[in-house]
Protein backbone atom coordinates (compact mmCIF):
# COMPACT_ATOMS: atom_id res chain seq x y z
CA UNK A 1 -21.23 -1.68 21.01
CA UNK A 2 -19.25 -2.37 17.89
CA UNK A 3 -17.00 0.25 16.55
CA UNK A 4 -14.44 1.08 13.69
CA UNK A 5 -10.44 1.77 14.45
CA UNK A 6 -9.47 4.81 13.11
CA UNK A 7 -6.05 5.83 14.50
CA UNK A 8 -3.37 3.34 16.41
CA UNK A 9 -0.75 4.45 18.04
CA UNK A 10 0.32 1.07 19.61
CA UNK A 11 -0.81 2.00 23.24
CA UNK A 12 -4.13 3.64 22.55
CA UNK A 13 -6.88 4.16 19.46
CA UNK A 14 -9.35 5.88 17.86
CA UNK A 15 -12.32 4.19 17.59
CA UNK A 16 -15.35 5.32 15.93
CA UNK A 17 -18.68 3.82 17.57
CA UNK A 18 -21.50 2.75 15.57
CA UNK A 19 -23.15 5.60 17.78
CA UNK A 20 -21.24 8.03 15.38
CA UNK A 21 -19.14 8.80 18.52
CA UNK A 22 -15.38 8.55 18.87
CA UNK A 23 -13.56 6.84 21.56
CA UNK A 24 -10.16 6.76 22.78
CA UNK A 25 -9.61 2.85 23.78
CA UNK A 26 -7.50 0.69 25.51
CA UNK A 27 -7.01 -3.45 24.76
CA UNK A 28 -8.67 -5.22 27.57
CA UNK A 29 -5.70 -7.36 29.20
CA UNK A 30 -7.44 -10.86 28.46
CA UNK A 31 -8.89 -10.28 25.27
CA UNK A 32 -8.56 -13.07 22.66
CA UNK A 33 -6.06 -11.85 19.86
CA UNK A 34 -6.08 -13.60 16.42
CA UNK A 35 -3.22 -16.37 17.01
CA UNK A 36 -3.09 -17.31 13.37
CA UNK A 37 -1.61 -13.79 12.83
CA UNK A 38 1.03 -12.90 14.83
CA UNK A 39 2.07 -9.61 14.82
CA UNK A 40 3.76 -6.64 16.41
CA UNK A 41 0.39 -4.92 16.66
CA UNK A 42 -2.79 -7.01 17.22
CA UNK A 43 -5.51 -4.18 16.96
CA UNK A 44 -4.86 -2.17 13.24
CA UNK A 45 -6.50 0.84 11.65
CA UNK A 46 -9.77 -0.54 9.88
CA UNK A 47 -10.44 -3.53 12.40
CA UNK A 48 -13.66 -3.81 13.46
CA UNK A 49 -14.08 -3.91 17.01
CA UNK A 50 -17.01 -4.49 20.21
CA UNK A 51 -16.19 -1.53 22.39
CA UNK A 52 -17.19 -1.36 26.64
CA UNK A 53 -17.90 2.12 27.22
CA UNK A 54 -16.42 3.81 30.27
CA UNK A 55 -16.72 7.32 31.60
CA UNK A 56 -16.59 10.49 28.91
CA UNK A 57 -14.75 9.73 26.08
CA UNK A 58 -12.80 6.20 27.21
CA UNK A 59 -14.09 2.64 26.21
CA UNK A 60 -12.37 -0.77 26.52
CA UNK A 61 -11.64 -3.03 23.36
CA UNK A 62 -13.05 -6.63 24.57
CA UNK A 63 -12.64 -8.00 20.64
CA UNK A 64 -11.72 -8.14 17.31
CA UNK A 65 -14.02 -8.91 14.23
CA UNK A 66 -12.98 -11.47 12.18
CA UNK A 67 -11.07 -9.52 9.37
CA UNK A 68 -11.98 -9.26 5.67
CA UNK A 69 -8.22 -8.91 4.88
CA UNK A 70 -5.31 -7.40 5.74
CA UNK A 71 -1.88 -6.07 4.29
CA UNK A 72 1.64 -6.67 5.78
CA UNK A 73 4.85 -6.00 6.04
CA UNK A 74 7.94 -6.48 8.05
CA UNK A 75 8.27 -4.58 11.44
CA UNK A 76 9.97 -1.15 11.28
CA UNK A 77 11.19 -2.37 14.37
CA UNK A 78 12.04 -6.26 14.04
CA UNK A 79 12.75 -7.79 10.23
CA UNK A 80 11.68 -11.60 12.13
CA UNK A 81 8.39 -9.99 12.76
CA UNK A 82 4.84 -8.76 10.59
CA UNK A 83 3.56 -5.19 11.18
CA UNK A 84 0.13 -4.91 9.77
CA UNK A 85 -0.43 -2.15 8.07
CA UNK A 86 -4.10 -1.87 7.66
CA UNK A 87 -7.56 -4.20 7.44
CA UNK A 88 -10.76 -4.57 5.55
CA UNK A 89 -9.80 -2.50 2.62
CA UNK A 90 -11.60 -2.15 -0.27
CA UNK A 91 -7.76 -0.82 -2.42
CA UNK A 92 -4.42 -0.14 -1.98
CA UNK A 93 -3.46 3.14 -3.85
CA UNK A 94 0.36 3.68 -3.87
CA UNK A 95 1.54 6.70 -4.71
CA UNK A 96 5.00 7.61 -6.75
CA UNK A 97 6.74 9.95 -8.17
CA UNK A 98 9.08 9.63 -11.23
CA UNK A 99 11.09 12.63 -10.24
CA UNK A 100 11.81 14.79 -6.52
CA UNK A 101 11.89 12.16 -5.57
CA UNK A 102 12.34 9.42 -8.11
CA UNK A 103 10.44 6.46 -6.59
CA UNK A 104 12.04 3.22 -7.54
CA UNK A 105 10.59 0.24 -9.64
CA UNK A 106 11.93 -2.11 -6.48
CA UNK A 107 9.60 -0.47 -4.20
CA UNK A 108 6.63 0.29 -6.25
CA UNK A 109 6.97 -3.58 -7.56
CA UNK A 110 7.04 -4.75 -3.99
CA UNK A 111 4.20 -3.02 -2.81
CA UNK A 112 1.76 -4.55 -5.38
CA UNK A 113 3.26 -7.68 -5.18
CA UNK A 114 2.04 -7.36 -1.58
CA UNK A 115 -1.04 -6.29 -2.16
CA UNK A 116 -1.53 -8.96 -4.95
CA UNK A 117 -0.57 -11.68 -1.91
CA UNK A 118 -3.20 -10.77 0.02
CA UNK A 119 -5.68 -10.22 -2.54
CA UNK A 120 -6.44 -6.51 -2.31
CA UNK A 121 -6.83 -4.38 -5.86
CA UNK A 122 -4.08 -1.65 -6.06
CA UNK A 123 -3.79 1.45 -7.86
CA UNK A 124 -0.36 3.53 -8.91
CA UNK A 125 -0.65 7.05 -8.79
CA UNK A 126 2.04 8.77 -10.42
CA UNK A 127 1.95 12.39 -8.93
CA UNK A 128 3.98 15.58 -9.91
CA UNK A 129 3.23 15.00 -13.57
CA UNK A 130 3.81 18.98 -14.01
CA UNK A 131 6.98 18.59 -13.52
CA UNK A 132 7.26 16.65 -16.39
CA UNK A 133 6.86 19.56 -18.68
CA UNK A 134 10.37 18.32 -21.43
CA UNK A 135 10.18 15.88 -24.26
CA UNK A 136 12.38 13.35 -21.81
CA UNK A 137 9.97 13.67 -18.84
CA UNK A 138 6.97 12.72 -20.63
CA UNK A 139 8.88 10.50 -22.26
CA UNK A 140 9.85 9.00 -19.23
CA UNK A 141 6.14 9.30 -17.96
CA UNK A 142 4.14 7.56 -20.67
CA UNK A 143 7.10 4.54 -20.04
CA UNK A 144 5.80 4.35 -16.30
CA UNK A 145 1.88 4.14 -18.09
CA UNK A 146 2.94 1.61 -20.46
CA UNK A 147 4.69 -1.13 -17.87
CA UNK A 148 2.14 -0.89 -15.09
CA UNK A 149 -0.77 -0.47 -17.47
CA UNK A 150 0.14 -4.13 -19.31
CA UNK A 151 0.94 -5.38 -16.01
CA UNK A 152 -2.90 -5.13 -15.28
CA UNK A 153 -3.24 -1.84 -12.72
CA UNK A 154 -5.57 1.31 -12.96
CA UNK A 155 -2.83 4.35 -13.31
CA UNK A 156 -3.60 7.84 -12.60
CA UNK A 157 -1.37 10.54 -13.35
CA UNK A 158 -1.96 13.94 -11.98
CA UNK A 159 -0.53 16.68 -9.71
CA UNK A 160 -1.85 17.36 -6.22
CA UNK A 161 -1.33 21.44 -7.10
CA UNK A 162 -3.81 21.06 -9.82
CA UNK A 163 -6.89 19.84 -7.96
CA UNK A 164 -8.86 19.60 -11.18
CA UNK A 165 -6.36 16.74 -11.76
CA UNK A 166 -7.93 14.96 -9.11
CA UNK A 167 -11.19 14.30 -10.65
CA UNK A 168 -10.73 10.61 -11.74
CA UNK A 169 -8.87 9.56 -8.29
CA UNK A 170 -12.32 11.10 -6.59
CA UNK A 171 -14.22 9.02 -8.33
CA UNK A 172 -12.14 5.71 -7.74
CA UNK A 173 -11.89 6.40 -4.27
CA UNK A 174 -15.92 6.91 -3.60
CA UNK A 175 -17.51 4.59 -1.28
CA UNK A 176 -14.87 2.48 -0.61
CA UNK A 177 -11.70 2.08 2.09
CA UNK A 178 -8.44 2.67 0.79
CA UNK A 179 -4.47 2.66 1.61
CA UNK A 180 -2.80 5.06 1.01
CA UNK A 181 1.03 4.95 0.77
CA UNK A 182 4.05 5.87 -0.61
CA UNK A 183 7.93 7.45 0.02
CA UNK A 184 8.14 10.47 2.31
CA UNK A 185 8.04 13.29 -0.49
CA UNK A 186 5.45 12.26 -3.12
CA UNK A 187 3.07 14.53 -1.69
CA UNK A 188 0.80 11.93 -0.32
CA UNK A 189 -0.50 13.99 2.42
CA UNK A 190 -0.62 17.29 -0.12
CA UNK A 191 -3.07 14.76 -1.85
CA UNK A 192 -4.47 13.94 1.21
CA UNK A 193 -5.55 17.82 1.98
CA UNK A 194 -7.09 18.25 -1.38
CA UNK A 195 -9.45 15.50 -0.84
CA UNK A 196 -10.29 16.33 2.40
CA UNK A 197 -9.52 20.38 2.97
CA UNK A 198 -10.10 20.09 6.56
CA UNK A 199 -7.45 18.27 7.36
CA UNK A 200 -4.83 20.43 7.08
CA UNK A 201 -2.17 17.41 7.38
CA UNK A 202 1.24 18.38 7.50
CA UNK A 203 2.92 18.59 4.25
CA UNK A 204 7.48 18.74 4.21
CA UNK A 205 9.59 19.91 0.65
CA UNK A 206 11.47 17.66 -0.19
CA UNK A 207 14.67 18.13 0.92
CA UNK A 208 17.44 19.68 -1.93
CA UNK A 209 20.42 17.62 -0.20
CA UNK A 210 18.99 14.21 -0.68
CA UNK A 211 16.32 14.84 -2.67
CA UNK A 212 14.06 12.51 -0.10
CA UNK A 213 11.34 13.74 1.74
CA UNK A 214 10.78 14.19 5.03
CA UNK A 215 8.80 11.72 7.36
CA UNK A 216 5.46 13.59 8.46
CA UNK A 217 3.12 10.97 9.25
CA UNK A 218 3.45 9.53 12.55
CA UNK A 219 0.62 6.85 13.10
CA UNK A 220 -1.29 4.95 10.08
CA UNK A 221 -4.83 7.15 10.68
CA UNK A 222 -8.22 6.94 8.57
CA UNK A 223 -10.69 9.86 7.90
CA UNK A 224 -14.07 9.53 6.02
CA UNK A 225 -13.96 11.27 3.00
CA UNK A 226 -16.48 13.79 2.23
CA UNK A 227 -18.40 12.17 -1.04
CA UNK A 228 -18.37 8.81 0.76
CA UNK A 229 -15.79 6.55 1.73
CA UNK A 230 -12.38 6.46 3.93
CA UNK A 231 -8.90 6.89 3.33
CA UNK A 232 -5.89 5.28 5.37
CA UNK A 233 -2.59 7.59 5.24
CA UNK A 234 0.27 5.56 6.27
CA UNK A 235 3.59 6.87 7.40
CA UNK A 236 6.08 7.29 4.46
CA UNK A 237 8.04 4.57 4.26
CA UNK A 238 11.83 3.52 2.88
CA UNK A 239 11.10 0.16 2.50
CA UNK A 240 8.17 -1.99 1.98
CA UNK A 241 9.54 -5.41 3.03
CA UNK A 242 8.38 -8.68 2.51
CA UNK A 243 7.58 -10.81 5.14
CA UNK A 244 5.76 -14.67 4.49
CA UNK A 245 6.56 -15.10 0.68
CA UNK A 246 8.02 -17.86 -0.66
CA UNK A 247 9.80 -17.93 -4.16
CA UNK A 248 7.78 -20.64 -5.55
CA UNK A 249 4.72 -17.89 -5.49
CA UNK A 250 6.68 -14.81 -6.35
CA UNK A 251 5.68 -14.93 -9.88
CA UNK A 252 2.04 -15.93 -9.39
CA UNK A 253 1.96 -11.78 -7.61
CA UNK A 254 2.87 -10.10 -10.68
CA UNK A 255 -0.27 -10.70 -13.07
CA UNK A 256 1.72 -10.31 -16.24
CA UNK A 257 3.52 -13.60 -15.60
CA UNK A 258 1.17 -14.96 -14.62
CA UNK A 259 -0.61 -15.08 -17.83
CA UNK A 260 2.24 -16.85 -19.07
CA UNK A 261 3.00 -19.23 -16.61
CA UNK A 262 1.10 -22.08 -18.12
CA UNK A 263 2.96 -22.13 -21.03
CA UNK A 264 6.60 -22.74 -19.65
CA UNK A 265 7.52 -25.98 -20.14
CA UNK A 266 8.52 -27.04 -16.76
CA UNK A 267 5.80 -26.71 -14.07
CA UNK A 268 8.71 -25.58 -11.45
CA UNK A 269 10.13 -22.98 -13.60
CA UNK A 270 11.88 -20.50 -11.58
CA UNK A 271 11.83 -18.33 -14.26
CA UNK A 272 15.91 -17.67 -14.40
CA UNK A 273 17.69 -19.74 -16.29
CA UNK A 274 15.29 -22.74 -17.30
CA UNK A 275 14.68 -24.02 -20.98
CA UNK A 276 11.38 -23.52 -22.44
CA UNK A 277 10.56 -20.01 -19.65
CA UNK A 278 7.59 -18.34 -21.03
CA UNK A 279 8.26 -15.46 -19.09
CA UNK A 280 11.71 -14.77 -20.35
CA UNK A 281 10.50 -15.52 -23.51
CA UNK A 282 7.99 -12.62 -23.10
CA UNK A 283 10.56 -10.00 -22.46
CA UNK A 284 12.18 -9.19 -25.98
CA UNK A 285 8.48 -8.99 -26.98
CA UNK A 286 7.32 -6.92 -24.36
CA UNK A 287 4.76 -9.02 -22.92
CA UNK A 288 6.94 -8.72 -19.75
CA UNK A 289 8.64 -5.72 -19.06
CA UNK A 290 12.57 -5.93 -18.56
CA UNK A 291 12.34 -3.41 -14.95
CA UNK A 292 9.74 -5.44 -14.15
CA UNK A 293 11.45 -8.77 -14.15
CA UNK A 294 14.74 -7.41 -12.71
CA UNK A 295 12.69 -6.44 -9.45
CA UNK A 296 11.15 -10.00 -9.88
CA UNK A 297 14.78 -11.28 -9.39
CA UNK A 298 15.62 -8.90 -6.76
CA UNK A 299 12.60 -9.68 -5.24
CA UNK A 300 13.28 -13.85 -5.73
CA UNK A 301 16.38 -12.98 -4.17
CA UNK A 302 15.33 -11.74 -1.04
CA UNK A 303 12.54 -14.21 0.06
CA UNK A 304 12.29 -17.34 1.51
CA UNK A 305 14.22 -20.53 -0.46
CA UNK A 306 12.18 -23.86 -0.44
CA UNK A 307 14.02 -25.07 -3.70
């Protein structure tokens, strides 16, 4: 029997059988494991798996479906090592907030730069836009719009206390699997609970002190959304780091430069301090946005050196 995971706790899962059934399921101790992707966990939410039932409830993993995709990143628990996060997903949906908390261009950049490595479409959802309500906020606001929107991604802006604000992310989420993720705080999992009301998922204020959230998810999970369709809530995260990148590619992942990239004069171009860039060319014009390419040098910064 084949069978979908839905929860992974690194020791056990939650499979859903093709028999509508769910399973709790253990690897089987000799079962082949994907070499050409090492990893700190070999099974992840949204594999595909054949199942050996055993009595009640338990069943056996024997194997893993070759995946669709996948998305990485480096082990909460070991920087030298992949963790990944999810597979065979239809879009990665990050959510953000641009105040309580304020989530940073760094980490919003690196997560679609991830996603744009391994080829999966990503949304930004800003969230908390009522608290925007001042001529600086939306200010602010329509400046988030304007940089992601000419980079090339779908952005939704809407509050997860105004659930007729949640019409258009409905709609974008039907019939298909999709990531969810973003800081502890944003109100992911308040989003979460309007989509699907049964859930009831744990929800934390952000905290006054800091002004970070609060970590409330546990284990990446999936649940089938009620028009059609599943959604993957990951754990908030601090980071979203890198792993696998080298700076040679780095610009090819934002799709703004890369429109420009044929027209620097030096097919090498690191995009720094060259004659002839393109891409800094585009940023007194706007064609590239200045945060943008400061998280592109952070970013350069950080990965692997083959120059």
């Amino acid at each position: 029997m084949k069978g979908i995971i839905y929860k992974s706790t690194g020791s056990w899962y939650l499979v859903r059988g093709e028999d509508g059934r769910f399973y709790q399921a253990r690897i089987k101790g000799k079962m082949k494991i994907d070499r050409e992707i090492s990893s700190t966990n070999p099974v992840a939410v949204g594999d595909l798996v054949v199942l050996e039932r055993e009595e009640g409830d338990d069943a056996m993993i024997t194997a893993i479906e070759k995946r669709g995709n996948y998305i990485v990143r480096v082990s909460p628990h070991n920087k030298h090592q992949k963790h990944i996060v999810a597979a065979n997903l239809d879009l990665a949906l990050l959510v953000a907030t641009v105040q309580e908390p304020q989530t940073s261009f760094g980490f919003i950049d690196r997560f679609l730069v991830t996603a744009e490595a391994y080829h999966i479409p990503a949304v930004l959802v800003i969230n908390k836009a009522d608290l925007l309500q001042d001529e600086e906020g939306q200010a602010v606001l329509r400046h988030w719009q304007q940089i992601y929107t000419h980079a090339g991604y779908p952005v939704l802006t809407l509050s997860a206390q105004l659930p007729e604000s949640l019409t258009p992310l409905k709609e974008m989420l039907r019939d298909k699997t999709t990531l969810f993720s973003g800081h502890s705080g944003v109100g992911k999992s308040t989003l979460i609970n309007h989509l699907i009301p049964e859930l009831d998922l744990r929800t934390e204020i952000v905290s006054e002190y800091s002004g970070k959230g609060q970590h409330t998810t546990t284990f990446a999970e999936m649940f089938d959304l009620p028009g059609g369709g599943r959604i993957i809530d990951t754990p908030g995260v601090k980071e979203f780091g890198l792993i696998d990148m080298q700076q040679d590619e780095l610009a090819e992942y934002y799709p703004e430069m890369r429109r420009l990239l044929p027209d620097c004069r030096f097919a090498n171009c690191k995009h720094i301090n060259e004659p002839g860039c393109a891409v800094k060319a585009g940023l007194p014009t706007g064609l590239v946005a200045a945060e943008r390419y400061q998280t592109y040098l952070s970013i350069w910064e950080s990965v692997e050196k083959i120059w």
